[in-house]
PDB file of N, CA and C in Angstrom:
ATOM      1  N   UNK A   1      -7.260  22.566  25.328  1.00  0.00           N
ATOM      2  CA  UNK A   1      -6.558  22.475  24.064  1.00  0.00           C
ATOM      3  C   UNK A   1      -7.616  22.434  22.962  1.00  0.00           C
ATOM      4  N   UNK A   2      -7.494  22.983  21.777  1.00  0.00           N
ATOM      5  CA  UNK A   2      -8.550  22.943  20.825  1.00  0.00           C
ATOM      6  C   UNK A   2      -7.640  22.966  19.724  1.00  0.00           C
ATOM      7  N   UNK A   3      -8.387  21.889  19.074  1.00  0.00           N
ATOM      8  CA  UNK A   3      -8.521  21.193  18.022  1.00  0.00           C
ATOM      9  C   UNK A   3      -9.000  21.751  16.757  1.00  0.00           C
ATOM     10  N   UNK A   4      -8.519  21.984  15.544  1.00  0.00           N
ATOM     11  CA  UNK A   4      -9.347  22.284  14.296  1.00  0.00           C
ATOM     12  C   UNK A   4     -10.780  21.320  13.740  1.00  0.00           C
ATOM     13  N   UNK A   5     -11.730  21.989  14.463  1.00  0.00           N
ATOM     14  CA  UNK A   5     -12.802  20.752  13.696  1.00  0.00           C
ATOM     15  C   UNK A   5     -12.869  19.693  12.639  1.00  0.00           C
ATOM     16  N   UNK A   6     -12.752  20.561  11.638  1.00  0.00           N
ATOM     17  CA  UNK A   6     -12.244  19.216  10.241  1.00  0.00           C
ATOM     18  C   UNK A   6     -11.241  18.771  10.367  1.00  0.00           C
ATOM     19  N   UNK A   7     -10.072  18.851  11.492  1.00  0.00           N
ATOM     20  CA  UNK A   7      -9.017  17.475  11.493  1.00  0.00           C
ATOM     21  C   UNK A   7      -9.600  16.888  12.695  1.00  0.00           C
ATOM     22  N   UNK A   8     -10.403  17.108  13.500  1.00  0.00           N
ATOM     23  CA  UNK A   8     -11.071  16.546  14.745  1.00  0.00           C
ATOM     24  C   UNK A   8     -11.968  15.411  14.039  1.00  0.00           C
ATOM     25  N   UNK A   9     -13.065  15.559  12.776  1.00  0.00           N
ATOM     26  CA  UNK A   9     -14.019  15.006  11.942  1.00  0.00           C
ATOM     27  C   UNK A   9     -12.987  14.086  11.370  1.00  0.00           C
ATOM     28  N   UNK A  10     -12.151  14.031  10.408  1.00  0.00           N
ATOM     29  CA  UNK A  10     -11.253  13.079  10.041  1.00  0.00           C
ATOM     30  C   UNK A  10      -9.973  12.254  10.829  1.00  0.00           C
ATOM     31  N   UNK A  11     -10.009  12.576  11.980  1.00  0.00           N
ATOM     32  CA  UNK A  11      -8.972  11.738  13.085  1.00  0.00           C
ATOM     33  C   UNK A  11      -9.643  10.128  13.215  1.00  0.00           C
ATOM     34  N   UNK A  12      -8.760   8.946  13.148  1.00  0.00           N
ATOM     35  CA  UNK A  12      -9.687   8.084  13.408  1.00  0.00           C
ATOM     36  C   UNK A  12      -9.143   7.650  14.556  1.00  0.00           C
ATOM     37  N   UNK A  13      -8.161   8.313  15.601  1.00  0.00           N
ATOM     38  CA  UNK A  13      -7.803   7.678  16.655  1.00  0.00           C
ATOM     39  C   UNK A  13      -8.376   8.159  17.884  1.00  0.00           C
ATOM     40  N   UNK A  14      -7.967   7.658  19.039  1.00  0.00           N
ATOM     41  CA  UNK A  14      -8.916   8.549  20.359  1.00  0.00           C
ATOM     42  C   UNK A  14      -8.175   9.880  20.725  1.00  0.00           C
ATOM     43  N   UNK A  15      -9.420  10.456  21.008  1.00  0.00           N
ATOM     44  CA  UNK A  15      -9.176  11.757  21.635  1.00  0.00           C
ATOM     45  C   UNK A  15      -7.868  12.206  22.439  1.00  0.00           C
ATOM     46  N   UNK A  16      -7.778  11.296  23.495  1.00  0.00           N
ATOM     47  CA  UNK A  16      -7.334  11.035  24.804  1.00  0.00           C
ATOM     48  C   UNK A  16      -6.065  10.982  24.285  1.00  0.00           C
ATOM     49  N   UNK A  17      -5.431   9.990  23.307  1.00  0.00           N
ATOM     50  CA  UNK A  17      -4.196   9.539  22.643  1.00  0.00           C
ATOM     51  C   UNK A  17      -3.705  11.228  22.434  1.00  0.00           C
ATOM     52  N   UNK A  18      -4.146  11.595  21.379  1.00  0.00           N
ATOM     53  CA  UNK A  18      -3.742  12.788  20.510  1.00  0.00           C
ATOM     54  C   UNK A  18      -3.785  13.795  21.219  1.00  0.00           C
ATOM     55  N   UNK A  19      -4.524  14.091  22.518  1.00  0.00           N
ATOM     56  CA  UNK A  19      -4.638  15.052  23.222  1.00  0.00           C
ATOM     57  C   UNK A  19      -2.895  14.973  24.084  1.00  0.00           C
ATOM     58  N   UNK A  20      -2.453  13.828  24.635  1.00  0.00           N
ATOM     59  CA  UNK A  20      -1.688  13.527  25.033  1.00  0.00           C
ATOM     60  C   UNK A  20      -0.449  13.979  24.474  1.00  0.00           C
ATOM     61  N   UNK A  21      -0.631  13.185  23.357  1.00  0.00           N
ATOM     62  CA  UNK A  21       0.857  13.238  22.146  1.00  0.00           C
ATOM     63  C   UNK A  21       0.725  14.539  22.154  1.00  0.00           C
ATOM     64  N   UNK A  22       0.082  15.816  21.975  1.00  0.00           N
ATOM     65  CA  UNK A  22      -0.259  17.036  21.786  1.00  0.00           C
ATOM     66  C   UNK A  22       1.091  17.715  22.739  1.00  0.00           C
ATOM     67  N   UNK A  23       0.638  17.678  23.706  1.00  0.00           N
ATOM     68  CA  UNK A  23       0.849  18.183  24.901  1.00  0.00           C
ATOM     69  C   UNK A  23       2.444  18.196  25.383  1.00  0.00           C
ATOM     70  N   UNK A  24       2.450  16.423  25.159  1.00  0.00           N
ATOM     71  CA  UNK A  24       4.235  15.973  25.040  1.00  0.00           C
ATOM     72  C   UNK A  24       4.976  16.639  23.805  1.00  0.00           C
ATOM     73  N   UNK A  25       4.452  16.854  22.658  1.00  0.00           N
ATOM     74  CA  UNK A  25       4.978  17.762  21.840  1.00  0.00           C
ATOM     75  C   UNK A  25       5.081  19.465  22.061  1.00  0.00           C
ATOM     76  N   UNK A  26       4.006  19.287  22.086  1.00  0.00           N
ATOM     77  CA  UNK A  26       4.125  20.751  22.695  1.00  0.00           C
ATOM     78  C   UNK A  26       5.458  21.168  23.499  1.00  0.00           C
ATOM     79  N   UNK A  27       5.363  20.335  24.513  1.00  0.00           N
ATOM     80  CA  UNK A  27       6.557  20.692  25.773  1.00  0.00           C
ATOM     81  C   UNK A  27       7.741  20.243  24.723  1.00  0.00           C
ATOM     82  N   UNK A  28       7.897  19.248  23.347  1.00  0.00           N
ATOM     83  CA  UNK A  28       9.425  19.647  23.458  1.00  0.00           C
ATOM     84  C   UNK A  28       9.703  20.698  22.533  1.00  0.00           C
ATOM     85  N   UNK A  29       8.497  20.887  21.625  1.00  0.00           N
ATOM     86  CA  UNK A  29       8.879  22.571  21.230  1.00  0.00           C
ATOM     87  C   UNK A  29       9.372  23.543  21.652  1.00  0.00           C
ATOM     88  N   UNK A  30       8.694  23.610  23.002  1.00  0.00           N
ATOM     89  CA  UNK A  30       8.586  24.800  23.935  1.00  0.00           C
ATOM     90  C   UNK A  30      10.563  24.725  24.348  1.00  0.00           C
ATOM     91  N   UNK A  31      10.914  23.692  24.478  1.00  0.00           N
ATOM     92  CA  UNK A  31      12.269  23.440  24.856  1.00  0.00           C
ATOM     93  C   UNK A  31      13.023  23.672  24.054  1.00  0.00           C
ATOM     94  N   UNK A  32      13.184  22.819  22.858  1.00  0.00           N
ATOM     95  CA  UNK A  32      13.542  23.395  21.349  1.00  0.00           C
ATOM     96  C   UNK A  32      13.505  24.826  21.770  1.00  0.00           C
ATOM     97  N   UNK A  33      12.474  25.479  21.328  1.00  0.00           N
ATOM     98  CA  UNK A  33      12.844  27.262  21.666  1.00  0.00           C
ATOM     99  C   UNK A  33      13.625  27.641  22.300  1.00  0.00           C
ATOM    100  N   UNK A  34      13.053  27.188  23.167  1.00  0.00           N
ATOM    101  CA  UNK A  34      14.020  28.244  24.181  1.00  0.00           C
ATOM    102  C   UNK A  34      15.738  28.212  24.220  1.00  0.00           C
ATOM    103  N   UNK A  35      16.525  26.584  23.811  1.00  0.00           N
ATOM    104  CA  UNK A  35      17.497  26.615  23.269  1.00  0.00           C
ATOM    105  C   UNK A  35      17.660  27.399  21.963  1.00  0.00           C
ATOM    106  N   UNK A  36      17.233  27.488  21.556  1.00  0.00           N
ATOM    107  CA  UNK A  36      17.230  28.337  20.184  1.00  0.00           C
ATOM    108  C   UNK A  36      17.826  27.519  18.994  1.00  0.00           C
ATOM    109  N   UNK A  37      16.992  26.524  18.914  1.00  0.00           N
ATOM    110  CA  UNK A  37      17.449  25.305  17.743  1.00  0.00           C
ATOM    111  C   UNK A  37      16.501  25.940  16.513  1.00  0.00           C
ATOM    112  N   UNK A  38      17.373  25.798  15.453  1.00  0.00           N
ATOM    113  CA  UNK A  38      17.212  27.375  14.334  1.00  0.00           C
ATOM    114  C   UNK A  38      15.904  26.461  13.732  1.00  0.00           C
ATOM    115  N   UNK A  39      15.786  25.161  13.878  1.00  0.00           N
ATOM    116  CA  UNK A  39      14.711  24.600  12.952  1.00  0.00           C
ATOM    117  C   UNK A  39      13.533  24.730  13.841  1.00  0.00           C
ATOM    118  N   UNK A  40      13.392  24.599  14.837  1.00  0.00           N
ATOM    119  CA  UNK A  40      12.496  24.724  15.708  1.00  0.00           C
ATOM    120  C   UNK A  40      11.501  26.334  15.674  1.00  0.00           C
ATOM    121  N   UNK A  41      12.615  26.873  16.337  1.00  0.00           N
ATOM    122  CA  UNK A  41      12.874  28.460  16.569  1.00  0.00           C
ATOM    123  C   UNK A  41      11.915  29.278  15.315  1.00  0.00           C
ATOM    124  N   UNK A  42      12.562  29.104  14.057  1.00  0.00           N
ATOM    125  CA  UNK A  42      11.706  29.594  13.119  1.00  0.00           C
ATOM    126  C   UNK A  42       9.986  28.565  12.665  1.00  0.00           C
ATOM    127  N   UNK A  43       9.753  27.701  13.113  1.00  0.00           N
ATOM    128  CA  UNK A  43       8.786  27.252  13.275  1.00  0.00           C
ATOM    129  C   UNK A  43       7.641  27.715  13.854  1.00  0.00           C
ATOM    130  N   UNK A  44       8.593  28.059  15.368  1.00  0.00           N
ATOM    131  CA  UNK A  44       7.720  28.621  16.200  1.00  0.00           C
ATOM    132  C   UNK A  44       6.971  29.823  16.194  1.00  0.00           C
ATOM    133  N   UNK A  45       8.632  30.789  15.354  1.00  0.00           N
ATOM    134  CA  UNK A  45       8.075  32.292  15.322  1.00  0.00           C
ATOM    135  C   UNK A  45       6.719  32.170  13.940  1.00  0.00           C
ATOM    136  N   UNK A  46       6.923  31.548  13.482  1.00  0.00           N
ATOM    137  CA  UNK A  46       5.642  31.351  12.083  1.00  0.00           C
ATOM    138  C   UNK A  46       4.460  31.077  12.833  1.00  0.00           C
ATOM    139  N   UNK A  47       4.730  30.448  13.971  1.00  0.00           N
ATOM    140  CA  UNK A  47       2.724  30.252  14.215  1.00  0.00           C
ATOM    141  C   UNK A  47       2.865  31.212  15.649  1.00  0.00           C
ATOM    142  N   UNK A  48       3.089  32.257  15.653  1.00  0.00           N
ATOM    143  CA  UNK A  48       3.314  33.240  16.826  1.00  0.00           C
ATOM    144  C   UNK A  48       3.044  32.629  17.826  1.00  0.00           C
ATOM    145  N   UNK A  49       4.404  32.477  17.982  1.00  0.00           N
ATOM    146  CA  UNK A  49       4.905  31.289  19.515  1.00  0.00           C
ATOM    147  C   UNK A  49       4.004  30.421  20.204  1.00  0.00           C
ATOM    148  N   UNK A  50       3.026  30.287  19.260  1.00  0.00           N
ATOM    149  CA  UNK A  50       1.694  29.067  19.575  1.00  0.00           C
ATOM    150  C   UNK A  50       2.396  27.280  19.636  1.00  0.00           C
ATOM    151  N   UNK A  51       2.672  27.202  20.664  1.00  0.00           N
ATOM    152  CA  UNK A  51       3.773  25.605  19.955  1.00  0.00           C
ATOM    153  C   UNK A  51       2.473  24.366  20.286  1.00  0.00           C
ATOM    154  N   UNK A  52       1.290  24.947  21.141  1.00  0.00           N
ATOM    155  CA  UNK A  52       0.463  23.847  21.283  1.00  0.00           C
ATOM    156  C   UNK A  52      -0.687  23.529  19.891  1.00  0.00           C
ATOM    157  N   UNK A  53      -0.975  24.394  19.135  1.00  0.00           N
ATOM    158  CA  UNK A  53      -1.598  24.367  17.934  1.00  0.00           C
ATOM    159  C   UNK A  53      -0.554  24.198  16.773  1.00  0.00           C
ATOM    160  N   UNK A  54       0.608  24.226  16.884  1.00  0.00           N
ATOM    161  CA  UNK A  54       1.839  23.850  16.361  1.00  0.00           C
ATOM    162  C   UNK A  54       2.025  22.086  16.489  1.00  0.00           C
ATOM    163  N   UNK A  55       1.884  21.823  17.499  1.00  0.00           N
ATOM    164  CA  UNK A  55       2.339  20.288  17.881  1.00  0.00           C
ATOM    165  C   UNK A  55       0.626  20.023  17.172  1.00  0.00           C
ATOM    166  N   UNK A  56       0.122  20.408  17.491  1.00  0.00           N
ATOM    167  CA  UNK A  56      -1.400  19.577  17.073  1.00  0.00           C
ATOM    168  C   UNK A  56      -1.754  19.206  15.671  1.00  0.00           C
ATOM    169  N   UNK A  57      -1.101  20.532  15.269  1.00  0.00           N
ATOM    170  CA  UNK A  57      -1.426  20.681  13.583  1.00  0.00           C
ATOM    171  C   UNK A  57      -0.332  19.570  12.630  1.00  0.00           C
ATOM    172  N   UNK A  58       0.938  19.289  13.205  1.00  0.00           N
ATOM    173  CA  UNK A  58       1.755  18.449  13.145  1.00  0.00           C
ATOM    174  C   UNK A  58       1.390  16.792  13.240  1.00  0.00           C
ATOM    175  N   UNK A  59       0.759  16.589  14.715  1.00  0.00           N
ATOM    176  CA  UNK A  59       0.110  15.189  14.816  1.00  0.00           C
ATOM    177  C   UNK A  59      -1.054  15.364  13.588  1.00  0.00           C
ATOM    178  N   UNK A  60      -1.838  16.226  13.225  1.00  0.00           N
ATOM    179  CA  UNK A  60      -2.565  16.018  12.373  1.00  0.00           C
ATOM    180  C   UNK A  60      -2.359  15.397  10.907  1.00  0.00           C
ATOM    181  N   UNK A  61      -1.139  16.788  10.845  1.00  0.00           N
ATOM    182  CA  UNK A  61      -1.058  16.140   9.173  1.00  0.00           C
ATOM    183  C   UNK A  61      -0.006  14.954   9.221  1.00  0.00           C
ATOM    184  N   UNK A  62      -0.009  14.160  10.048  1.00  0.00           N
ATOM    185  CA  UNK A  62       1.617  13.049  10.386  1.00  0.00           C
ATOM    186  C   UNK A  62       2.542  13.566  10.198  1.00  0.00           C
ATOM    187  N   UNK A  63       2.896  14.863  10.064  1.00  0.00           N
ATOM    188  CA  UNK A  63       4.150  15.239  10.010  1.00  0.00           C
ATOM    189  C   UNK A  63       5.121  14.622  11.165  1.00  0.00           C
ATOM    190  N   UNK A  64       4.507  14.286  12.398  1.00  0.00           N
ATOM    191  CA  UNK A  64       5.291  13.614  13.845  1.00  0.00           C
ATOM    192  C   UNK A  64       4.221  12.446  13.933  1.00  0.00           C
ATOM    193  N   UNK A  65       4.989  11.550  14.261  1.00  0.00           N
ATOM    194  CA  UNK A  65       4.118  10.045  14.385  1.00  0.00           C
ATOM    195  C   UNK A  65       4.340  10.086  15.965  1.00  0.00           C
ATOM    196  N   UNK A  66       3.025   9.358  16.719  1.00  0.00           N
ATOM    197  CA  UNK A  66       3.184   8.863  18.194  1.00  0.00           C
ATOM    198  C   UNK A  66       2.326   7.831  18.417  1.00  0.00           C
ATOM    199  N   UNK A  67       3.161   7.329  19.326  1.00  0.00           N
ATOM    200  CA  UNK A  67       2.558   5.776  19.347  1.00  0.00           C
ATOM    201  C   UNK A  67       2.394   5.674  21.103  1.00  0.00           C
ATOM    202  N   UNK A  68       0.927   5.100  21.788  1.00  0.00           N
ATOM    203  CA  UNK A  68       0.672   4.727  23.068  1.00  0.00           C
ATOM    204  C   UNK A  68       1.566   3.383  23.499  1.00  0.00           C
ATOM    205  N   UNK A  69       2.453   3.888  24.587  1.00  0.00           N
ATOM    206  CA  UNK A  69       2.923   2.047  25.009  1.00  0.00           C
ATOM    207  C   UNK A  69       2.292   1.492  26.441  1.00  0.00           C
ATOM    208  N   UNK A  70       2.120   0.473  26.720  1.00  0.00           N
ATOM    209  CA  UNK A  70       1.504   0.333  27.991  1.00  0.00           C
ATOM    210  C   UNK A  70       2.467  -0.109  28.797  1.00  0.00           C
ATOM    211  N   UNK A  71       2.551   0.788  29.887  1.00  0.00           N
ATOM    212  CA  UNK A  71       3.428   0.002  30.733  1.00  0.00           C
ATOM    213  C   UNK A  71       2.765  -0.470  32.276  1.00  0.00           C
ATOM    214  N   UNK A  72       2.870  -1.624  32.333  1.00  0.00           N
ATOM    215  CA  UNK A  72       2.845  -2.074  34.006  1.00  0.00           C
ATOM    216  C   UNK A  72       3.397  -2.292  34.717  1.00  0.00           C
ATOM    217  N   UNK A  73       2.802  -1.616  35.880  1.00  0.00           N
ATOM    218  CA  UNK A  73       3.586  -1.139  37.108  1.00  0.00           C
ATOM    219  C   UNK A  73       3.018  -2.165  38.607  1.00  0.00           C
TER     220      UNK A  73
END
C-alpha cells in the first residue's frame, strides 16, 4: 500500500494503525461499489476505481475517523 509522502511526513499516528484502517476501508468501498450505492459509486469512478488510495487519502484528510480497540481474548 503506498502512501503520499507529505501526508506520510505530517501523520502523527502509527503506521501500522492507518495501514490497517486503510485496508478495512478500502474493503467497504470496494462493497459500496459493487452494490452500486450512487455516493460511493461516483467516488470511486473519480479516482479510477482506485478505492485503496481512495480510503487512504480519506483517513488522511479526516474525512473518515478510526479508532484502534483492544480486545482480549
Amino acid at each position: 500500500m503506498i502512501f503520499p509522502l507529505e501526508d506520510m511526513a505530517k501523520f502523527k499516528g502509527g503506521m501500522y494503525g492507518i495501514t490497517v484502517a486503510a485496508s478495512r476501508r478500502a474493503y467497504q468501498l470496494a462493497k459500496l461499489a459493487m452494490i452500486k450505492d450512487p455516493n460511493v459509486s461516483e467516488l470511486v469512478e473519480e479516482n479510477n476505481g482506485k478505492v485503496v488510495s481512495l480510503a487512504a487519502r480519506q483517513l488522511f484528510s479526516d474525512e473518515v475517523h478510526y479508532s484502534i480497540e483492544n480486545s482480549e481474548r
